[in-house]
PDB file of N, CA and C in Angstrom:
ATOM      1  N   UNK A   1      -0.503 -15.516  16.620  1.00  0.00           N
ATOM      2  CA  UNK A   1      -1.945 -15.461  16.658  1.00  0.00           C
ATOM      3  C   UNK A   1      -2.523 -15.607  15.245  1.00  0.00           C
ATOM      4  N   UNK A   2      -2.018 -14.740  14.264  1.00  0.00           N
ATOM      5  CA  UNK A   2      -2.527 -15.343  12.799  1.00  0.00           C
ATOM      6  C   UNK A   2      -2.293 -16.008  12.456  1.00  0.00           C
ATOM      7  N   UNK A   3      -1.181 -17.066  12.648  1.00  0.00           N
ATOM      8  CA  UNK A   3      -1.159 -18.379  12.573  1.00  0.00           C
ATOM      9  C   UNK A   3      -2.497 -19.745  12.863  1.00  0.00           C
ATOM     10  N   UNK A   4      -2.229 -19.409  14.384  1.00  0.00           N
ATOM     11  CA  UNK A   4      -3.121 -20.093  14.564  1.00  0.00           C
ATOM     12  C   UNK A   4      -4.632 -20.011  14.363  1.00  0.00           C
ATOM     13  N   UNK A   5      -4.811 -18.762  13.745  1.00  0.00           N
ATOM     14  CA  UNK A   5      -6.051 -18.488  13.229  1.00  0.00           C
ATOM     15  C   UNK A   5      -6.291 -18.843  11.437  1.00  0.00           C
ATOM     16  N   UNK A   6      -5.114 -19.562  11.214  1.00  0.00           N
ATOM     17  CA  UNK A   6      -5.017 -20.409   9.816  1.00  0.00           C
ATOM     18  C   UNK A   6      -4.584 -19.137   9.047  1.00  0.00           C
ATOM     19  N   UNK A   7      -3.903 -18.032   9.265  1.00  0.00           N
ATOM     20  CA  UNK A   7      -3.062 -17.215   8.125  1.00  0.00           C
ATOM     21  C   UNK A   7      -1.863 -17.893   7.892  1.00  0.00           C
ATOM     22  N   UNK A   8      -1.229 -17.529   6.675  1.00  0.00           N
ATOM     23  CA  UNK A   8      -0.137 -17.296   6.195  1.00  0.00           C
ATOM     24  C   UNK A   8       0.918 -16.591   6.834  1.00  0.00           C
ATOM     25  N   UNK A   9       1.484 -16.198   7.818  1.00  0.00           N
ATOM     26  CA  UNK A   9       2.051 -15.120   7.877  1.00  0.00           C
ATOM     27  C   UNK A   9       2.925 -14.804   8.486  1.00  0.00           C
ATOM     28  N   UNK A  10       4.511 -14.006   7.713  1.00  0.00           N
ATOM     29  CA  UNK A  10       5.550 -13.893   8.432  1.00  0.00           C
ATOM     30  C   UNK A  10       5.755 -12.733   8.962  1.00  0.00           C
ATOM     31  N   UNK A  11       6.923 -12.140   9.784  1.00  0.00           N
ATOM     32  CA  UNK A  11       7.064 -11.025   9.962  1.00  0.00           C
ATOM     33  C   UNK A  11       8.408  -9.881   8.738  1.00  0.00           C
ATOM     34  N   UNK A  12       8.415  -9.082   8.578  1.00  0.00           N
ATOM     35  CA  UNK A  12       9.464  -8.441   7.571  1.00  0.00           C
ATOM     36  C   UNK A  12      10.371  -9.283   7.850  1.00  0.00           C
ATOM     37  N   UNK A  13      10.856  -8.950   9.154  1.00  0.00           N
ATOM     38  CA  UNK A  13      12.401  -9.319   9.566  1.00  0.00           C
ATOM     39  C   UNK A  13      12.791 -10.965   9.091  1.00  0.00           C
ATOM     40  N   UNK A  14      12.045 -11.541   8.356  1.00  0.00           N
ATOM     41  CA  UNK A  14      12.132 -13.385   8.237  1.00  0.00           C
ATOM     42  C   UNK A  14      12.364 -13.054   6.998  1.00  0.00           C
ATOM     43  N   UNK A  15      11.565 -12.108   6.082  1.00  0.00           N
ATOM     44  CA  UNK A  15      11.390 -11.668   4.529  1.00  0.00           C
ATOM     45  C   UNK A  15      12.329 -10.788   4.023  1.00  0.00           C
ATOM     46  N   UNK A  16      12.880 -10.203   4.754  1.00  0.00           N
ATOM     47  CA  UNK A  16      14.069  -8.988   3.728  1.00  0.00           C
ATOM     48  C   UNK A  16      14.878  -8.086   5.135  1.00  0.00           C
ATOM     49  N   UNK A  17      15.643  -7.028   4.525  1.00  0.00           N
ATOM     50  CA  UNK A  17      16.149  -6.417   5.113  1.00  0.00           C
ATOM     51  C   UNK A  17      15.757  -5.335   6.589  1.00  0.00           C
ATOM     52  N   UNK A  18      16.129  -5.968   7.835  1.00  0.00           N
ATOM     53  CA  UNK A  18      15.701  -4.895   8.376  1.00  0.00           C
ATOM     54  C   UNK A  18      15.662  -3.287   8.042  1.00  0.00           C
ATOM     55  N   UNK A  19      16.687  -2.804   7.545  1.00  0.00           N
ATOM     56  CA  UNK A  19      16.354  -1.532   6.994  1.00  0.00           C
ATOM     57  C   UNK A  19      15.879  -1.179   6.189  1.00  0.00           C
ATOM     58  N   UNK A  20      15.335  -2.195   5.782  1.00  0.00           N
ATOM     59  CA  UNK A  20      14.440  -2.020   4.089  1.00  0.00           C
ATOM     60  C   UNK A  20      13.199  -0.236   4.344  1.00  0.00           C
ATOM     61  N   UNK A  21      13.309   0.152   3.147  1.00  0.00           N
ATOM     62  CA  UNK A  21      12.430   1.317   3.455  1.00  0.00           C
ATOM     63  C   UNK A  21      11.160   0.854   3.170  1.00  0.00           C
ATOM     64  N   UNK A  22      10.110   1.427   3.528  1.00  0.00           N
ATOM     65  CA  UNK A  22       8.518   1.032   3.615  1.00  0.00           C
ATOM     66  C   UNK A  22       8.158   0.666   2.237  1.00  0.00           C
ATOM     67  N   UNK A  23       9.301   2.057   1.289  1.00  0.00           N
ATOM     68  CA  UNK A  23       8.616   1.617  -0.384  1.00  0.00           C
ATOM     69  C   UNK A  23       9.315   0.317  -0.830  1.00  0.00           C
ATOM     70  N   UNK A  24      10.392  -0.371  -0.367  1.00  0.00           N
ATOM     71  CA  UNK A  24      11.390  -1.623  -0.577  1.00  0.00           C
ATOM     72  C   UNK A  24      10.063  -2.783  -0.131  1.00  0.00           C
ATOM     73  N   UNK A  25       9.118  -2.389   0.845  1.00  0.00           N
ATOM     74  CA  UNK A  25       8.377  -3.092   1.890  1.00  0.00           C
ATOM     75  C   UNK A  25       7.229  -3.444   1.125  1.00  0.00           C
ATOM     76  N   UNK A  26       6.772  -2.117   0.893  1.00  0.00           N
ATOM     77  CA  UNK A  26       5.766  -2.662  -0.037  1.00  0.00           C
ATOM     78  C   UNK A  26       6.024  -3.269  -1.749  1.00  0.00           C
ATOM     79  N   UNK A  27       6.886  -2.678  -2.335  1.00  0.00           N
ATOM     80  CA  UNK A  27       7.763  -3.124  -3.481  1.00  0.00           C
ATOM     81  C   UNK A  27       7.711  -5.136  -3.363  1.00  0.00           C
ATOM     82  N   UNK A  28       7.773  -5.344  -2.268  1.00  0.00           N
ATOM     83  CA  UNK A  28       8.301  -7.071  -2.501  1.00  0.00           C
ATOM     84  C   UNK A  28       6.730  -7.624  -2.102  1.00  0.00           C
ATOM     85  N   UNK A  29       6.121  -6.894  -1.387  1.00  0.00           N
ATOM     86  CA  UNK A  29       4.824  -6.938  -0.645  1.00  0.00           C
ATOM     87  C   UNK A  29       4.087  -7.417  -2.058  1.00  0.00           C
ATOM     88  N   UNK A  30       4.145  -6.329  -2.847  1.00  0.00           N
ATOM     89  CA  UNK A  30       3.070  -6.756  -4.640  1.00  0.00           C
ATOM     90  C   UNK A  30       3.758  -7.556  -4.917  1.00  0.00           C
ATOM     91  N   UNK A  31       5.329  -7.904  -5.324  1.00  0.00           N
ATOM     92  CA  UNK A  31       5.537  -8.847  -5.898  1.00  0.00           C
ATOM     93  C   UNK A  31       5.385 -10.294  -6.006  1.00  0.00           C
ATOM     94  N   UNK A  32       4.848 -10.314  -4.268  1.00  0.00           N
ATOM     95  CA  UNK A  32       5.040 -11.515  -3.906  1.00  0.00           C
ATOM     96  C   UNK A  32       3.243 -11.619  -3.712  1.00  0.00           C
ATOM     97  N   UNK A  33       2.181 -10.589  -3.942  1.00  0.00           N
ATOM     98  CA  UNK A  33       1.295 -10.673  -3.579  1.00  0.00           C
ATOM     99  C   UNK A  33       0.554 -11.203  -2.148  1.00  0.00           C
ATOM    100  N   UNK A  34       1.691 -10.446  -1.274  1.00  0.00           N
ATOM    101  CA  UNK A  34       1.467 -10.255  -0.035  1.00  0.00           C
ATOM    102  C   UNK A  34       0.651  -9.048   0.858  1.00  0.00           C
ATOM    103  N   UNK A  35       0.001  -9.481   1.519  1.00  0.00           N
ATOM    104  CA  UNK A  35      -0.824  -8.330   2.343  1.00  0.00           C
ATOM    105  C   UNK A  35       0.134  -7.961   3.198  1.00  0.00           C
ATOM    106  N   UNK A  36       0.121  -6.340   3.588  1.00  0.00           N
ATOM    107  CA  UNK A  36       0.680  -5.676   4.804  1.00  0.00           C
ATOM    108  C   UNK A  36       0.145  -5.595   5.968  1.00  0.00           C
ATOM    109  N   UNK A  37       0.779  -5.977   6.899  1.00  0.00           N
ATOM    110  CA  UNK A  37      -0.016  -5.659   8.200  1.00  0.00           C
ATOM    111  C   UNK A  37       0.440  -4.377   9.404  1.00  0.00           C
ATOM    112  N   UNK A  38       0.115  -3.482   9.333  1.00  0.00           N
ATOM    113  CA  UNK A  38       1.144  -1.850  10.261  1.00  0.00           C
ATOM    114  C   UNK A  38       0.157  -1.747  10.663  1.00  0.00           C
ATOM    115  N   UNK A  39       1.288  -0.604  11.645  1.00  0.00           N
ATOM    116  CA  UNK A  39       0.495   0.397  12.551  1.00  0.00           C
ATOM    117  C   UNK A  39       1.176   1.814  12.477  1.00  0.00           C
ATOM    118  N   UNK A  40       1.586   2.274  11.064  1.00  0.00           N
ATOM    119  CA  UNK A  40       1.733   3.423  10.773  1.00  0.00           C
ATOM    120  C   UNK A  40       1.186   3.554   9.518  1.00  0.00           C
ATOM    121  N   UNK A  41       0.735   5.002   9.380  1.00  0.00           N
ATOM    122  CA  UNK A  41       0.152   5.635   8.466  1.00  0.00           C
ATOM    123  C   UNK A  41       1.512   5.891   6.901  1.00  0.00           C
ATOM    124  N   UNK A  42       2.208   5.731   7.005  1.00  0.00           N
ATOM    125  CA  UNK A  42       3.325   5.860   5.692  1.00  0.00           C
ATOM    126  C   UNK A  42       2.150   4.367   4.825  1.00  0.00           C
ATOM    127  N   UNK A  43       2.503   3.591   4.760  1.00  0.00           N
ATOM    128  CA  UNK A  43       1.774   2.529   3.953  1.00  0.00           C
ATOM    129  C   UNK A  43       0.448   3.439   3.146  1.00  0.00           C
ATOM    130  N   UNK A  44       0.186   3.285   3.965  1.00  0.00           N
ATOM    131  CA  UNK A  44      -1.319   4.303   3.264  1.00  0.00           C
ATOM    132  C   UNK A  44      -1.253   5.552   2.657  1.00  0.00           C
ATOM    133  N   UNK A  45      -0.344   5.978   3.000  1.00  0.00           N
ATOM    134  CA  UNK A  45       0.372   7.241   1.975  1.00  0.00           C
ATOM    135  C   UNK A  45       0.940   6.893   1.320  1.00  0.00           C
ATOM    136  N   UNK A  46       1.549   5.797   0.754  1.00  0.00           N
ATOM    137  CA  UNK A  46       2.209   5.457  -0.201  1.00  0.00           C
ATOM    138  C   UNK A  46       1.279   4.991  -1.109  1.00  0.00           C
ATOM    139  N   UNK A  47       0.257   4.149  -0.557  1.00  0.00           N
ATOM    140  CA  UNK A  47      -1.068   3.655  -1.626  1.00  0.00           C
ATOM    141  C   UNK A  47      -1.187   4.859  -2.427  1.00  0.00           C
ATOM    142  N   UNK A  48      -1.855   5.743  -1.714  1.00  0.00           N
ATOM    143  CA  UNK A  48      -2.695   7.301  -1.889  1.00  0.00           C
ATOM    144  C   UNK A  48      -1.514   7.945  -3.614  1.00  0.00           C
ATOM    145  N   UNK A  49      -0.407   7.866  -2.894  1.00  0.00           N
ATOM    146  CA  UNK A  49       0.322   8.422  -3.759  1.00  0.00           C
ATOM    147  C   UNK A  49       0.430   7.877  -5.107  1.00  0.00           C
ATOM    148  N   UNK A  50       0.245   6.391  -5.069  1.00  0.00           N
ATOM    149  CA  UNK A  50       1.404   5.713  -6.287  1.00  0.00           C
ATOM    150  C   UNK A  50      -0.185   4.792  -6.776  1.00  0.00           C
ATOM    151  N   UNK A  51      -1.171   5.640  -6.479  1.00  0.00           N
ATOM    152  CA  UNK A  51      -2.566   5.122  -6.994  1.00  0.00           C
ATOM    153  C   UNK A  51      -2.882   3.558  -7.186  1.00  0.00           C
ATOM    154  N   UNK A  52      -1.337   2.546  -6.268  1.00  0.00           N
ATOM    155  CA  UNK A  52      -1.370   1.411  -6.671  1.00  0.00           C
ATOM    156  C   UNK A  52      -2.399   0.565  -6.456  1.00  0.00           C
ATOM    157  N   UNK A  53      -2.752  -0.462  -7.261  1.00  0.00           N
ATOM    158  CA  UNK A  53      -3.802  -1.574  -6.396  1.00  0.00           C
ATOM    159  C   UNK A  53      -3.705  -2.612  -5.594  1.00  0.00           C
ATOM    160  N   UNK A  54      -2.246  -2.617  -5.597  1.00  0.00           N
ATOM    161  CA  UNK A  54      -1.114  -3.944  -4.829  1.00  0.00           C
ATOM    162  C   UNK A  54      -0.324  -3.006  -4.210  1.00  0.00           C
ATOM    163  N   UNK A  55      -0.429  -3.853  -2.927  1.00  0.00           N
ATOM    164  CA  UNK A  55      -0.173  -4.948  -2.541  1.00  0.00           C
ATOM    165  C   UNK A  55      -2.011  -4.269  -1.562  1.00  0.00           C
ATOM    166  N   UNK A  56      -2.128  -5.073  -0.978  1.00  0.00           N
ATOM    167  CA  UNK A  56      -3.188  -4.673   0.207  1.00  0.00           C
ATOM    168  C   UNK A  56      -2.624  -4.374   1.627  1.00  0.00           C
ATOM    169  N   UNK A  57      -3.013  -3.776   2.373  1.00  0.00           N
ATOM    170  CA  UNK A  57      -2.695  -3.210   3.518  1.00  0.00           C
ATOM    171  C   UNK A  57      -3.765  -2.894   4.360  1.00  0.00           C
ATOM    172  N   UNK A  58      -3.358  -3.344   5.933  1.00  0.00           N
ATOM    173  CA  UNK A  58      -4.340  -3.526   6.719  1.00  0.00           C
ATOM    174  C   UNK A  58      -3.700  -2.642   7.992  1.00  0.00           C
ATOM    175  N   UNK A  59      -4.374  -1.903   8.113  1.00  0.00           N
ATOM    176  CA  UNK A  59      -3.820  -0.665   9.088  1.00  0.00           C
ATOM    177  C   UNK A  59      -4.196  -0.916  10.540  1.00  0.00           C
ATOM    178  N   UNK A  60      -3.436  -1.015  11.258  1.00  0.00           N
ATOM    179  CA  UNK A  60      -4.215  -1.214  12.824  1.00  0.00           C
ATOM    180  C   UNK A  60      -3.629   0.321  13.167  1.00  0.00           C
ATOM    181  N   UNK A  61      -4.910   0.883  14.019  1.00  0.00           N
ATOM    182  CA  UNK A  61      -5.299   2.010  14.477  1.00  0.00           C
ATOM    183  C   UNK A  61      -5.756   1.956  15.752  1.00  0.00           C
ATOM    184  N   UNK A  62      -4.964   1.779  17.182  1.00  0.00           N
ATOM    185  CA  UNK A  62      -5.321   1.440  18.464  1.00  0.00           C
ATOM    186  C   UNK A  62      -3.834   2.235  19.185  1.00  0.00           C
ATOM    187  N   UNK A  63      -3.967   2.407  20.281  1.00  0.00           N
ATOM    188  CA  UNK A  63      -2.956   2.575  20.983  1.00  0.00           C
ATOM    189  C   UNK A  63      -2.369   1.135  21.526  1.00  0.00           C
ATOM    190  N   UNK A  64      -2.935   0.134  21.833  1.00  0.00           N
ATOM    191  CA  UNK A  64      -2.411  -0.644  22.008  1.00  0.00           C
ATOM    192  C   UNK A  64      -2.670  -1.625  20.665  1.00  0.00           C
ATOM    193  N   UNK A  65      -1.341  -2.510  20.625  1.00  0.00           N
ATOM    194  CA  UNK A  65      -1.364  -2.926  19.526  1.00  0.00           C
ATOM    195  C   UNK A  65      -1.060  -4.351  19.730  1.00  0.00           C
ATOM    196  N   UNK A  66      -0.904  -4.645  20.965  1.00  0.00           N
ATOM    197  CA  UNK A  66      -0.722  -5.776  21.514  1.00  0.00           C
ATOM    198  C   UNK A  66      -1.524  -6.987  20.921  1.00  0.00           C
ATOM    199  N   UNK A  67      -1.469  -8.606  20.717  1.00  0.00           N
ATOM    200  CA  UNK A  67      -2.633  -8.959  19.872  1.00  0.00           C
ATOM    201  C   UNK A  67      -3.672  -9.462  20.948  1.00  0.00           C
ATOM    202  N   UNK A  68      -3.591  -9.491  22.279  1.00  0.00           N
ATOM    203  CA  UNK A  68      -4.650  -9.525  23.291  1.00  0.00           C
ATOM    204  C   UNK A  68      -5.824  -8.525  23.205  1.00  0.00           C
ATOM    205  N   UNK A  69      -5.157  -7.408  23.181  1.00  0.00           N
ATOM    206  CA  UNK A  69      -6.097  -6.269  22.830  1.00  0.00           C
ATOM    207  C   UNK A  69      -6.776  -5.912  21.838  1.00  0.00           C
ATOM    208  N   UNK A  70      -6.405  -6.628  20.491  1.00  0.00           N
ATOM    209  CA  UNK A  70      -6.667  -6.032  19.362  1.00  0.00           C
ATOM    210  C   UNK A  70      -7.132  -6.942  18.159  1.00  0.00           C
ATOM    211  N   UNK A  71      -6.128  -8.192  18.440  1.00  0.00           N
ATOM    212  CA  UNK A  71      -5.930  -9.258  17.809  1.00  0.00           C
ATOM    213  C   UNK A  71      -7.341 -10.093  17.169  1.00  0.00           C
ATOM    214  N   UNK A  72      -8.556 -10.162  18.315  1.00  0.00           N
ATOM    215  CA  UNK A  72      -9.466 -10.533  17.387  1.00  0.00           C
ATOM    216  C   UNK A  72     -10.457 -10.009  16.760  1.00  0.00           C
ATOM    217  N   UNK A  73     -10.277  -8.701  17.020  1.00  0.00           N
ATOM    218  CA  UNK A  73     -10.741  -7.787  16.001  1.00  0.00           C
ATOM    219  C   UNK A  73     -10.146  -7.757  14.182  1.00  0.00           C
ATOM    220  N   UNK A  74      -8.712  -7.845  14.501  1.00  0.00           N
ATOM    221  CA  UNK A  74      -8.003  -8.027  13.346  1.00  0.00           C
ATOM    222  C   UNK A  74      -8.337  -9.423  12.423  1.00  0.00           C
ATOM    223  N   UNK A  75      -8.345 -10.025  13.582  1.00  0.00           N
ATOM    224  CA  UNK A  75      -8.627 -11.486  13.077  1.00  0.00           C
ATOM    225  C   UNK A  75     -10.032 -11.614  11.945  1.00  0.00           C
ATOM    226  N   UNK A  76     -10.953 -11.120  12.770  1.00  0.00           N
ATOM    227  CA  UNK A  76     -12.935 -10.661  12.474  1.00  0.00           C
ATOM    228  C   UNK A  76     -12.514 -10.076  11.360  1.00  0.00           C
ATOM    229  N   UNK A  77     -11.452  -9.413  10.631  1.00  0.00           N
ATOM    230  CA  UNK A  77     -11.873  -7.917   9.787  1.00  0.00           C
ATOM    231  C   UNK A  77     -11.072  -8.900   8.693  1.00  0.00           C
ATOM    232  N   UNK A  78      -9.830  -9.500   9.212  1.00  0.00           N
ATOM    233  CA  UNK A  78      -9.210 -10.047   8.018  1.00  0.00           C
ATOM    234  C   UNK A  78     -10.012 -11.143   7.275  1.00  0.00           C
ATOM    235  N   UNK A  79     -10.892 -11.659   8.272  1.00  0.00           N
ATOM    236  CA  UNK A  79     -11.606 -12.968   7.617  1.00  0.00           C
ATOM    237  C   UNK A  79     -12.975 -12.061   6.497  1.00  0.00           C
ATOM    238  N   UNK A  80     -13.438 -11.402   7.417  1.00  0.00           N
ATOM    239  CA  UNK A  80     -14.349 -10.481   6.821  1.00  0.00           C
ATOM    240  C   UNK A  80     -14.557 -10.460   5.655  1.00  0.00           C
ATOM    241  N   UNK A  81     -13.182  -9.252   5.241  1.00  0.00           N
ATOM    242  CA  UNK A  81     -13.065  -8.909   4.022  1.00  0.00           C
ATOM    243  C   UNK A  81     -11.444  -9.019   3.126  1.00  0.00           C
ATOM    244  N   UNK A  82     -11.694 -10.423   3.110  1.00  0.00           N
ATOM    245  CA  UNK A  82     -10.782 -11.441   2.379  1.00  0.00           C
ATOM    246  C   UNK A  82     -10.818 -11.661   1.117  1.00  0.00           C
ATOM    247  N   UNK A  83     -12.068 -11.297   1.044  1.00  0.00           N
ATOM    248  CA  UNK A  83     -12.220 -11.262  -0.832  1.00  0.00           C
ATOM    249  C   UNK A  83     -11.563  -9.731  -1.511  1.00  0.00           C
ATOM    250  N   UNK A  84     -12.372  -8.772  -1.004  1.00  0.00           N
ATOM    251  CA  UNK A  84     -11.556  -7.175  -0.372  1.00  0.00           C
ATOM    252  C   UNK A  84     -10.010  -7.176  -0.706  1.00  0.00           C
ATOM    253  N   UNK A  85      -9.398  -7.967   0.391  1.00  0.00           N
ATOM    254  CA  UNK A  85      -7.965  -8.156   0.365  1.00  0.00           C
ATOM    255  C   UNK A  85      -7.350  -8.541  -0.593  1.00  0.00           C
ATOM    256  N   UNK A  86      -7.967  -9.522  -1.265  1.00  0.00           N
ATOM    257  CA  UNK A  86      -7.278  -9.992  -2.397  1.00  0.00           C
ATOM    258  C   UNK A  86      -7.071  -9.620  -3.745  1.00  0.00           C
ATOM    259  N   UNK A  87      -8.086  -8.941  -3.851  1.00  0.00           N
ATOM    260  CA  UNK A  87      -8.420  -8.119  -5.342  1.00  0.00           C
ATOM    261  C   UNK A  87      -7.806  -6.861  -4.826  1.00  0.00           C
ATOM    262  N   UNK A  88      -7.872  -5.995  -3.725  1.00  0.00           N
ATOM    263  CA  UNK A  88      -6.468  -4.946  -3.243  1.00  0.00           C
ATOM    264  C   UNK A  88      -7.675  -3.789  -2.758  1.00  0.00           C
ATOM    265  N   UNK A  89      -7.029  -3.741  -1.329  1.00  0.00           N
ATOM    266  CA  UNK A  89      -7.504  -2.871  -0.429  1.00  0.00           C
ATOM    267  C   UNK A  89      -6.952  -2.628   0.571  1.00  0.00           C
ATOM    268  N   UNK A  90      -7.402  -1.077   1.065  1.00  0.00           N
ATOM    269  CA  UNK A  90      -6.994  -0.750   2.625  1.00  0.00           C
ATOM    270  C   UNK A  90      -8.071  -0.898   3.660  1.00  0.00           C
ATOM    271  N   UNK A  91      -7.387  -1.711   4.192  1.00  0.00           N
ATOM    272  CA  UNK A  91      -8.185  -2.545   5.701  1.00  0.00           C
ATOM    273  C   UNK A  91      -7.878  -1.626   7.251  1.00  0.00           C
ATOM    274  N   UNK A  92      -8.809  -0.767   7.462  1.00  0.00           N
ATOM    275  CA  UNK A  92      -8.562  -0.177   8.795  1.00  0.00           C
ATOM    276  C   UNK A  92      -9.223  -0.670  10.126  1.00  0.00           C
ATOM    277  N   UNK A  93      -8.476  -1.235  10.389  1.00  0.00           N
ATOM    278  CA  UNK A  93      -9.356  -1.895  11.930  1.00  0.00           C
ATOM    279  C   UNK A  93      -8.382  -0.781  13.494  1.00  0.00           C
ATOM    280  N   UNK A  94      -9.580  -0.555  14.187  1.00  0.00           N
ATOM    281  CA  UNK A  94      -9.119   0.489  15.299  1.00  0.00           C
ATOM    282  C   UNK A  94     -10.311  -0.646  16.317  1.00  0.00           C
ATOM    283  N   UNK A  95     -10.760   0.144  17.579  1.00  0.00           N
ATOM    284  CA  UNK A  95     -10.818  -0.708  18.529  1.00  0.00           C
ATOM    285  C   UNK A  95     -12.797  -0.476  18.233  1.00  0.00           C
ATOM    286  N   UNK A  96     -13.171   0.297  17.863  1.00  0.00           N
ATOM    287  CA  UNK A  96     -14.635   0.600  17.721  1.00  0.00           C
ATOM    288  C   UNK A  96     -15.134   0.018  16.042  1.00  0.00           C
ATOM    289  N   UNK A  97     -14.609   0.027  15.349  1.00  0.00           N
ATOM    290  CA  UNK A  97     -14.951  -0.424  13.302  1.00  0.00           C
ATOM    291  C   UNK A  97     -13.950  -0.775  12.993  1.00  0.00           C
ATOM    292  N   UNK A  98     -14.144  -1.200  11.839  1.00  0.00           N
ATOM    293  CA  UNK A  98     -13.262  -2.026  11.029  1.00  0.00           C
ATOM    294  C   UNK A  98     -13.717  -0.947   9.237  1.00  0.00           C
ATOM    295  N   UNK A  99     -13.162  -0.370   8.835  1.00  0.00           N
ATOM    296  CA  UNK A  99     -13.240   0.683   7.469  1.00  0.00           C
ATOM    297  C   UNK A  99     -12.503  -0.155   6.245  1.00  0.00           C
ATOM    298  N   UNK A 100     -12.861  -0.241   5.064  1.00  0.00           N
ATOM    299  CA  UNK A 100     -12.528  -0.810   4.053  1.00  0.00           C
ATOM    300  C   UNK A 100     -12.401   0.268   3.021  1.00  0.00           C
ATOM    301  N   UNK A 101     -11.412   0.496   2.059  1.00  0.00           N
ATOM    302  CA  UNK A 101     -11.161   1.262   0.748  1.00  0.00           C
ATOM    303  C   UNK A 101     -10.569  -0.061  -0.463  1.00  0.00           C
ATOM    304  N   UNK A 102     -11.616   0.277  -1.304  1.00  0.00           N
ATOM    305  CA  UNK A 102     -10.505  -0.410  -2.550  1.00  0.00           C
ATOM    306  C   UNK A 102      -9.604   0.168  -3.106  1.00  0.00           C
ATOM    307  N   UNK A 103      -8.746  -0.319  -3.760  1.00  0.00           N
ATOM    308  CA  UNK A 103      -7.844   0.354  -4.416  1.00  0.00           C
ATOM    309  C   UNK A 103      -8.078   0.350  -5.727  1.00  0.00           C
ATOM    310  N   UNK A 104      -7.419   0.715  -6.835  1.00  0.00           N
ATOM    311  CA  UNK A 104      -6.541   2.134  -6.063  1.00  0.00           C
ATOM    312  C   UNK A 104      -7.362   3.000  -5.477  1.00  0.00           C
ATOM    313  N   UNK A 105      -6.810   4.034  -4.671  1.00  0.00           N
ATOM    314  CA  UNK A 105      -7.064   5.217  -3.377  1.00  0.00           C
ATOM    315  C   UNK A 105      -7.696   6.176  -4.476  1.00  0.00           C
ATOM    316  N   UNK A 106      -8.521   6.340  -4.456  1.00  0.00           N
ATOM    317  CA  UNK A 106      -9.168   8.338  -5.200  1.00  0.00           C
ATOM    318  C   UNK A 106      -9.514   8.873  -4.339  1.00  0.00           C
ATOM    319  N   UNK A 107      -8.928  10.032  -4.752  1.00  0.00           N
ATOM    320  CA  UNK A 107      -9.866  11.466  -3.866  1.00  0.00           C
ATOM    321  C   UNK A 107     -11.286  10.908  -3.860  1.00  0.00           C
ATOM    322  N   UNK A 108     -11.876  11.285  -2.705  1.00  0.00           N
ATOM    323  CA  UNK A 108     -13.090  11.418  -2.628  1.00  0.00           C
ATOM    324  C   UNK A 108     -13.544  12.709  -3.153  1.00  0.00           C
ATOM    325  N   UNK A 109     -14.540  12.665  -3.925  1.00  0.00           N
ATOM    326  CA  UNK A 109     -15.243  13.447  -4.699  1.00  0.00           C
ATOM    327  C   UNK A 109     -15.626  15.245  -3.973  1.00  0.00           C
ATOM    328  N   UNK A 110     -15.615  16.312  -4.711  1.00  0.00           N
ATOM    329  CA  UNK A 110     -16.139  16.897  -3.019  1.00  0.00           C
ATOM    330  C   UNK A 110     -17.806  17.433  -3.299  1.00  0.00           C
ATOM    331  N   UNK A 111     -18.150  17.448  -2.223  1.00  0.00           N
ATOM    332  CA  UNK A 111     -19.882  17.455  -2.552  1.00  0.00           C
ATOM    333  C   UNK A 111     -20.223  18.813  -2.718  1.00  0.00           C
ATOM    334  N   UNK A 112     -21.614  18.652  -3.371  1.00  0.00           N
ATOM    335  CA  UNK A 112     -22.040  20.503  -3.978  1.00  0.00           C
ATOM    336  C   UNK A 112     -22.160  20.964  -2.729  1.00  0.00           C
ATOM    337  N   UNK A 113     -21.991  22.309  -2.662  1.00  0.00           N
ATOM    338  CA  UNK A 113     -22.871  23.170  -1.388  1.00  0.00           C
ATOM    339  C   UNK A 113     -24.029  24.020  -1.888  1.00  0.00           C
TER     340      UNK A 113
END
């Protein structure tokens, strides 16, 4: 489907080791200045942690993840914010919004009371 929607795009298993660990994942992900595409929350904890600005990562947040269900939403969010993506961000698309963070990740500030 991102293909034919004119992406780039392979799956891990074509690119490196199936057992590769998420940080191996994202590790080749910057090098190669590749975007991530999951549906687990580790990626985004790894941003958070390692304050990086690379690689970008685009989080799908649905129970179904199927690309019938979801797919042109993903599609809408990746075209969206493509400029976003490239300069390095986390892309959250779920089935109701599509949420954008640049990177690197900061605490959000906390407000007076």
């Amino acid at each position: 489907m991102l293909a034919n929607a004119g992406f780039d795009a392979a799956h891990w298993s074509v690119l490196g080791a199936y057992n590769a660990s998420d940080s191996e994942i994202m590790a080749s992900a910057k090098a190669d200045d590749y975007i991530v595409l999951i549906h687990d929350l580790d990626f985004s904890t790894i941003l958070a942690a390692t304050h990086g600005e690379k690689p970008s990562v685009v989080q799908i947040r649905a129970d179904d993840v199927n690309p019938d269900a979801i797919g042109k939403q993903v599609i809408a969010a990746l075209q969206q914010m493509s400029t976003d993506l490239a300069d390095g961000a986390l892309l959250t698309v779920d089935t109701s919004r599509t949420r954008v963070r640049l990177l690197p990740l900061r605490p959000k500030p906390l407000e007076d009371k």
